[in-house]
N, C-alpha and C. Protein backbone atom coordinates (compact mmCIF):
# COMPACT_ATOMS: atom_id res chain seq x y z
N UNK A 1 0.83 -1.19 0.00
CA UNK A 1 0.00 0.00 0.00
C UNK A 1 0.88 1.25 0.00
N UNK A 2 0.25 2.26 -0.11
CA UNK A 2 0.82 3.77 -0.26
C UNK A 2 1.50 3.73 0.99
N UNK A 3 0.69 3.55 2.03
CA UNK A 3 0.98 4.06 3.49
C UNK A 3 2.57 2.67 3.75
N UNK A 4 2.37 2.12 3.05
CA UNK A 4 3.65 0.83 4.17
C UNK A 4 4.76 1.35 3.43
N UNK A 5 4.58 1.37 1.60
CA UNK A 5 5.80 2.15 1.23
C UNK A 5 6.44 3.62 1.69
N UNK A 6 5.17 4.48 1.96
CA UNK A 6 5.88 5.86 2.69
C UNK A 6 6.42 5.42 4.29
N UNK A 7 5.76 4.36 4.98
CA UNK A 7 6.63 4.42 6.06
C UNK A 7 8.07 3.47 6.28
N UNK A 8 8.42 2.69 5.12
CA UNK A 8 9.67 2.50 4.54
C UNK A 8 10.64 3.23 4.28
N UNK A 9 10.25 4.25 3.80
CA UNK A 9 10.75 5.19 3.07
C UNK A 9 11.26 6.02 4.07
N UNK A 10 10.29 6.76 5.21
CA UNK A 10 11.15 7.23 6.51
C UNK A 10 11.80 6.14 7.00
N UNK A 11 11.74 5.09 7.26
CA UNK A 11 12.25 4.27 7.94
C UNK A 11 13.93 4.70 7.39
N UNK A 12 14.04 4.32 6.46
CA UNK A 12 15.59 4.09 5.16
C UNK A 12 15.77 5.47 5.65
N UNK A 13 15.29 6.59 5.28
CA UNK A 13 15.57 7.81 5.81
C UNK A 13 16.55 7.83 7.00
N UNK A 14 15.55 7.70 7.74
CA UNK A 14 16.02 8.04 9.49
C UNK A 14 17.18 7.08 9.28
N UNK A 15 17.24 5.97 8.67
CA UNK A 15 18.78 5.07 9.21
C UNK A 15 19.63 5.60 8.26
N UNK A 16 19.54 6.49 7.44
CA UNK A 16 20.45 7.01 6.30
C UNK A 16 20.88 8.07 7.12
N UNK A 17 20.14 8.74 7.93
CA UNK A 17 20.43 9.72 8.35
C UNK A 17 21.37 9.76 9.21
N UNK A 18 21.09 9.05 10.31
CA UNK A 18 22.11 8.80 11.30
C UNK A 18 23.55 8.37 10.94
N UNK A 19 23.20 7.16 9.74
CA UNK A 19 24.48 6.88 9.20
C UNK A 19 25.41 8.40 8.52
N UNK A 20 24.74 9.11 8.23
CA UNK A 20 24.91 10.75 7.27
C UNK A 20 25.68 11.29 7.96
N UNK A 21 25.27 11.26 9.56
CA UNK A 21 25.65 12.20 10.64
C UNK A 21 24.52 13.57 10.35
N UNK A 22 23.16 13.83 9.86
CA UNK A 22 23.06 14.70 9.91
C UNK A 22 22.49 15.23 10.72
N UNK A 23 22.12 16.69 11.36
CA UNK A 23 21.05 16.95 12.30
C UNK A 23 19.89 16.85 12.44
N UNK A 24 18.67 17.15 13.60
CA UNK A 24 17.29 17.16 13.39
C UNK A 24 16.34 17.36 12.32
N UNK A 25 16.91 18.71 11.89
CA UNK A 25 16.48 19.54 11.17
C UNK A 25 16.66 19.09 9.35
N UNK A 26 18.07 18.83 9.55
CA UNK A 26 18.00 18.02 7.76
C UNK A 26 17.22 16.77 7.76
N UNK A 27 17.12 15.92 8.85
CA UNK A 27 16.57 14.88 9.09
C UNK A 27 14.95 14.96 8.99
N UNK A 28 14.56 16.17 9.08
CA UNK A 28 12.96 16.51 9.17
C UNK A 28 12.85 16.79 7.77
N UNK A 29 13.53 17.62 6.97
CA UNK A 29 13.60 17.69 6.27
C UNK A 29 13.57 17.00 4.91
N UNK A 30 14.45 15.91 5.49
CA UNK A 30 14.36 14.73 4.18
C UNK A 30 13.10 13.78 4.52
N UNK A 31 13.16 13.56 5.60
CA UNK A 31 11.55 12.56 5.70
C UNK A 31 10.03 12.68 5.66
N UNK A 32 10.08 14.67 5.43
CA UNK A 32 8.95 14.75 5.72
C UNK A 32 8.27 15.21 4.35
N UNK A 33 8.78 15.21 2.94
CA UNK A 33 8.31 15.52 2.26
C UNK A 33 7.28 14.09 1.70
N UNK A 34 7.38 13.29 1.71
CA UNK A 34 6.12 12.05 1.44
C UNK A 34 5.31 11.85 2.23
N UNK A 35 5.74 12.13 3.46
CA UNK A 35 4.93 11.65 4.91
C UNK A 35 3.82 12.79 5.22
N UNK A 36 4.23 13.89 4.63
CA UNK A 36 3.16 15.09 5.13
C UNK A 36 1.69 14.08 4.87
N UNK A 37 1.18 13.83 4.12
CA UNK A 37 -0.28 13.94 4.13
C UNK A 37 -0.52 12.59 4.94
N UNK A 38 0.56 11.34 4.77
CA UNK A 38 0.15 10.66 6.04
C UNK A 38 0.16 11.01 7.60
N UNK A 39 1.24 11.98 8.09
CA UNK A 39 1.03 12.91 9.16
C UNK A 39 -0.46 13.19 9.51
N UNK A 40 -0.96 14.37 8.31
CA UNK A 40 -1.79 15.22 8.22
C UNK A 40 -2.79 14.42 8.72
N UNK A 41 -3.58 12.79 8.19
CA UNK A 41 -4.48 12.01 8.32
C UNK A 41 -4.33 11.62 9.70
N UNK A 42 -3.06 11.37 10.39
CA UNK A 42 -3.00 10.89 11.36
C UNK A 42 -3.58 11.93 12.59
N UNK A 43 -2.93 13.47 12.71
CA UNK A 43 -3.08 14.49 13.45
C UNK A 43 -4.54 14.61 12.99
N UNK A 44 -5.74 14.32 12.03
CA UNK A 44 -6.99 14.81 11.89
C UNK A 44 -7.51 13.40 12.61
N UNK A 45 -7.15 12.25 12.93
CA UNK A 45 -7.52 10.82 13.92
C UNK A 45 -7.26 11.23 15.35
N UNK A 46 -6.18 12.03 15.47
CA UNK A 46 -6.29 12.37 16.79
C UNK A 46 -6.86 13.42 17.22
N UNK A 47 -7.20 14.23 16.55
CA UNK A 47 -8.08 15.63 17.19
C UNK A 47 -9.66 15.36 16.83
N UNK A 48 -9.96 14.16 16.38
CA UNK A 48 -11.34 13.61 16.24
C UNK A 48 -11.85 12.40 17.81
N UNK A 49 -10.84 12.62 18.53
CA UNK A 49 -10.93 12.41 20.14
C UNK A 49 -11.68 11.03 20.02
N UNK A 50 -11.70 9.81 19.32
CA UNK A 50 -12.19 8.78 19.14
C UNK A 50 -12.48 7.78 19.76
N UNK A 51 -13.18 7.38 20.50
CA UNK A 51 -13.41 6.11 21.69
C UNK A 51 -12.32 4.68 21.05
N UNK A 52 -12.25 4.02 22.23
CA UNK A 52 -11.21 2.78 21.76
C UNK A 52 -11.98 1.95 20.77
N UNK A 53 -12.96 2.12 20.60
CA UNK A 53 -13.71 0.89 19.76
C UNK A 53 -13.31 1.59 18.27
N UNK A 54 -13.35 2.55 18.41
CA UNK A 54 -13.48 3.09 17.34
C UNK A 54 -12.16 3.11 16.41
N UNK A 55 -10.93 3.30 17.41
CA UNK A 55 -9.66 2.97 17.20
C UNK A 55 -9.21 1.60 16.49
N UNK A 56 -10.24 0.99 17.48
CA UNK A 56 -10.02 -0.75 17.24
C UNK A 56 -10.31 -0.98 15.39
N UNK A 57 -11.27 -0.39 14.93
CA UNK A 57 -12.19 -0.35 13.77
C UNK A 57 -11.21 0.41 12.64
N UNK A 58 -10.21 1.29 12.93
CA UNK A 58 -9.37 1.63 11.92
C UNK A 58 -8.53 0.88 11.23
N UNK A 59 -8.28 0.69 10.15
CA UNK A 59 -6.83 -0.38 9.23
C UNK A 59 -5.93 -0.13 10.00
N UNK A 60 -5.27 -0.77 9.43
CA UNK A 60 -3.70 -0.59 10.21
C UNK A 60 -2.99 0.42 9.71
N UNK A 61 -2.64 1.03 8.81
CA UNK A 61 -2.81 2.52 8.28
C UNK A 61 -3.16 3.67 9.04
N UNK A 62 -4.61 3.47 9.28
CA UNK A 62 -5.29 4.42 10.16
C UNK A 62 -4.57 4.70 11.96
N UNK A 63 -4.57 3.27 12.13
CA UNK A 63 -3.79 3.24 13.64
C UNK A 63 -2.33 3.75 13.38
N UNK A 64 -1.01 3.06 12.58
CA UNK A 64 -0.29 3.42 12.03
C UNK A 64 -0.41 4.88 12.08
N UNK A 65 -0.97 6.13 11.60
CA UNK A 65 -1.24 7.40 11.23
C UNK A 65 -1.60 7.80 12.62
N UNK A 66 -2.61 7.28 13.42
CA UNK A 66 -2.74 8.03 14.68
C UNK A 66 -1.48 7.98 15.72
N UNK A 67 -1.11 6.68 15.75
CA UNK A 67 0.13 7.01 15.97
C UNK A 67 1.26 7.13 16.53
N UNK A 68 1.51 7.65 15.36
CA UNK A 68 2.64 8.41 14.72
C UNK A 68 2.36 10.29 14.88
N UNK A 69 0.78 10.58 14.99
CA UNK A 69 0.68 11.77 15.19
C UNK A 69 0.73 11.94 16.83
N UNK A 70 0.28 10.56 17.81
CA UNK A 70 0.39 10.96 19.10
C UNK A 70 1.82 11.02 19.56
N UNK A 71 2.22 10.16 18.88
CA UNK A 71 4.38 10.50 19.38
C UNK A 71 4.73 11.73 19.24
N UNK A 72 4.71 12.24 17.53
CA UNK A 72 4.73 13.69 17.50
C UNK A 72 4.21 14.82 18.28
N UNK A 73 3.43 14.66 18.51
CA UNK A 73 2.69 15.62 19.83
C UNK A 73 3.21 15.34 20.98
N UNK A 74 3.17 14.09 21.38
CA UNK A 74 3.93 14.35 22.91
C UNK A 74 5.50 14.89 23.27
N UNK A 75 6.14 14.57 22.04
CA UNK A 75 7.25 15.18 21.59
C UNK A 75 7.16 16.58 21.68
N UNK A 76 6.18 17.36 20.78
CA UNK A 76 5.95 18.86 20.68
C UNK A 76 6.14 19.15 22.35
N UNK A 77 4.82 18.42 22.80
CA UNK A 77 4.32 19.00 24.02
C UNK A 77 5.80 18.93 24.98
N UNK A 78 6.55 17.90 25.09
CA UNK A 78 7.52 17.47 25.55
C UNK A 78 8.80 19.10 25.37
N UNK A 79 8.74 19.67 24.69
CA UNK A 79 9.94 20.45 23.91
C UNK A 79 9.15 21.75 24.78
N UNK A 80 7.93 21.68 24.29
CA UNK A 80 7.56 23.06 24.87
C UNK A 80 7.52 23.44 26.01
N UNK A 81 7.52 21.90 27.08
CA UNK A 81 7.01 21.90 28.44
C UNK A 81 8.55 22.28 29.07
N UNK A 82 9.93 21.71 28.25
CA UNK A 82 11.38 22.79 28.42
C UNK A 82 11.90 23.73 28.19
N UNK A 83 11.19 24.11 26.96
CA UNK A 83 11.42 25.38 26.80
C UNK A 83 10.88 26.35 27.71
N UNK A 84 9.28 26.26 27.95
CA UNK A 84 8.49 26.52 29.04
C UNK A 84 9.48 26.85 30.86
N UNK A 85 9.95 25.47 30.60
CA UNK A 85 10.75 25.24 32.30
C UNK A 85 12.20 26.28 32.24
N UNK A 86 13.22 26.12 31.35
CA UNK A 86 13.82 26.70 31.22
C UNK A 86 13.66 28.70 30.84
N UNK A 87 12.55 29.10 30.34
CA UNK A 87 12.13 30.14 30.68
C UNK A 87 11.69 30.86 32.01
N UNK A 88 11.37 29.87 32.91
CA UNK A 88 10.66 30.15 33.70
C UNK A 88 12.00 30.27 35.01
N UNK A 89 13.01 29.09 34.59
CA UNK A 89 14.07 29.67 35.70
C UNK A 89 14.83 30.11 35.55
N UNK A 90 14.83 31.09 34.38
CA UNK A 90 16.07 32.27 33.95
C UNK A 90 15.26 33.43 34.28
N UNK A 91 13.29 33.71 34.12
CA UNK A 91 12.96 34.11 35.02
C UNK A 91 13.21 34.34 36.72
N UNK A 92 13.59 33.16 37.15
CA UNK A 92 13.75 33.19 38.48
C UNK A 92 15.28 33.81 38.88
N UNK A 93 15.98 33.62 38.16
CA UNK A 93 17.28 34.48 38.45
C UNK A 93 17.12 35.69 39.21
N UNK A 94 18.11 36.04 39.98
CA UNK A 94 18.39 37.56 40.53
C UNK A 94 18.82 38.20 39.95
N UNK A 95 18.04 39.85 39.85
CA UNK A 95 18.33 40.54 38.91
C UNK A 95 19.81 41.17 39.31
N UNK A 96 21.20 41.11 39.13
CA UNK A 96 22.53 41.60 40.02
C UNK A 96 22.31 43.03 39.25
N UNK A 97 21.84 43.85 38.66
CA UNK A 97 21.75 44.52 37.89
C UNK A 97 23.10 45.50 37.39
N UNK A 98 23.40 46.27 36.90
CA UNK A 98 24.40 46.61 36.00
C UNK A 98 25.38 46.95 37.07
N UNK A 99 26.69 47.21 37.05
CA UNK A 99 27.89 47.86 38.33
C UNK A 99 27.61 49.34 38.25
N UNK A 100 27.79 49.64 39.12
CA UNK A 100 28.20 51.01 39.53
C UNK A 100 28.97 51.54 39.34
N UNK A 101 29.13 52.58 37.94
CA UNK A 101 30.25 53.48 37.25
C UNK A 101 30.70 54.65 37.97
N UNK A 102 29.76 54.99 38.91
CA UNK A 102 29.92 56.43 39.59
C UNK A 102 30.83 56.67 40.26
């Protein structure tokens, strides 16, 4: 199917990549141009808040696609919840404020 060859295809990716040495970012880069619309299907399975039966009732594709969009998100959420933390205790720093030239 469409969906087993595109997730081959990241698969070979991601191990090309690592073998590459390259970073996140080229790495997103190269895998995400086929995968977008299987992404896309997956992130519209998960914001359709679906009971387990209903989960149960999807192809394997469909589950496959959801996911793959819930990793990605907890990931997001994961990044933001440090970026978040780390804002918050450079907030907390003391302000020593500038020396005294006078």
């Amino acid at each position: 199917s469409l969906f087993a060859r595109d997730t081959m295809a990241a698969a070979r990716a991601l191990k090309a990549c690592g073998a590459l040495g390259l970073d996140e970012g080229e790495e997103a880069a190269l895998s995400m141009g086929s995968l977008r619309p299987w992404i896309d299907f997956g992130r519209e399975l998960d914001a359709a808040n679906l009971a387990e039966a209903d989960e149960r009732s999807l192809s394997c594709q469909g589950r496959d696609a959801l996911h793959v969009a819930r990793v990605l998100r907890g990931r997001k959420e994961a990044e933001e919840a440090a970026l978040s933390q780390a804002a918050r205790a450079a907030a907390a720093l003391p302000d020593l404020g500038a020396p005294d030239l006078v």
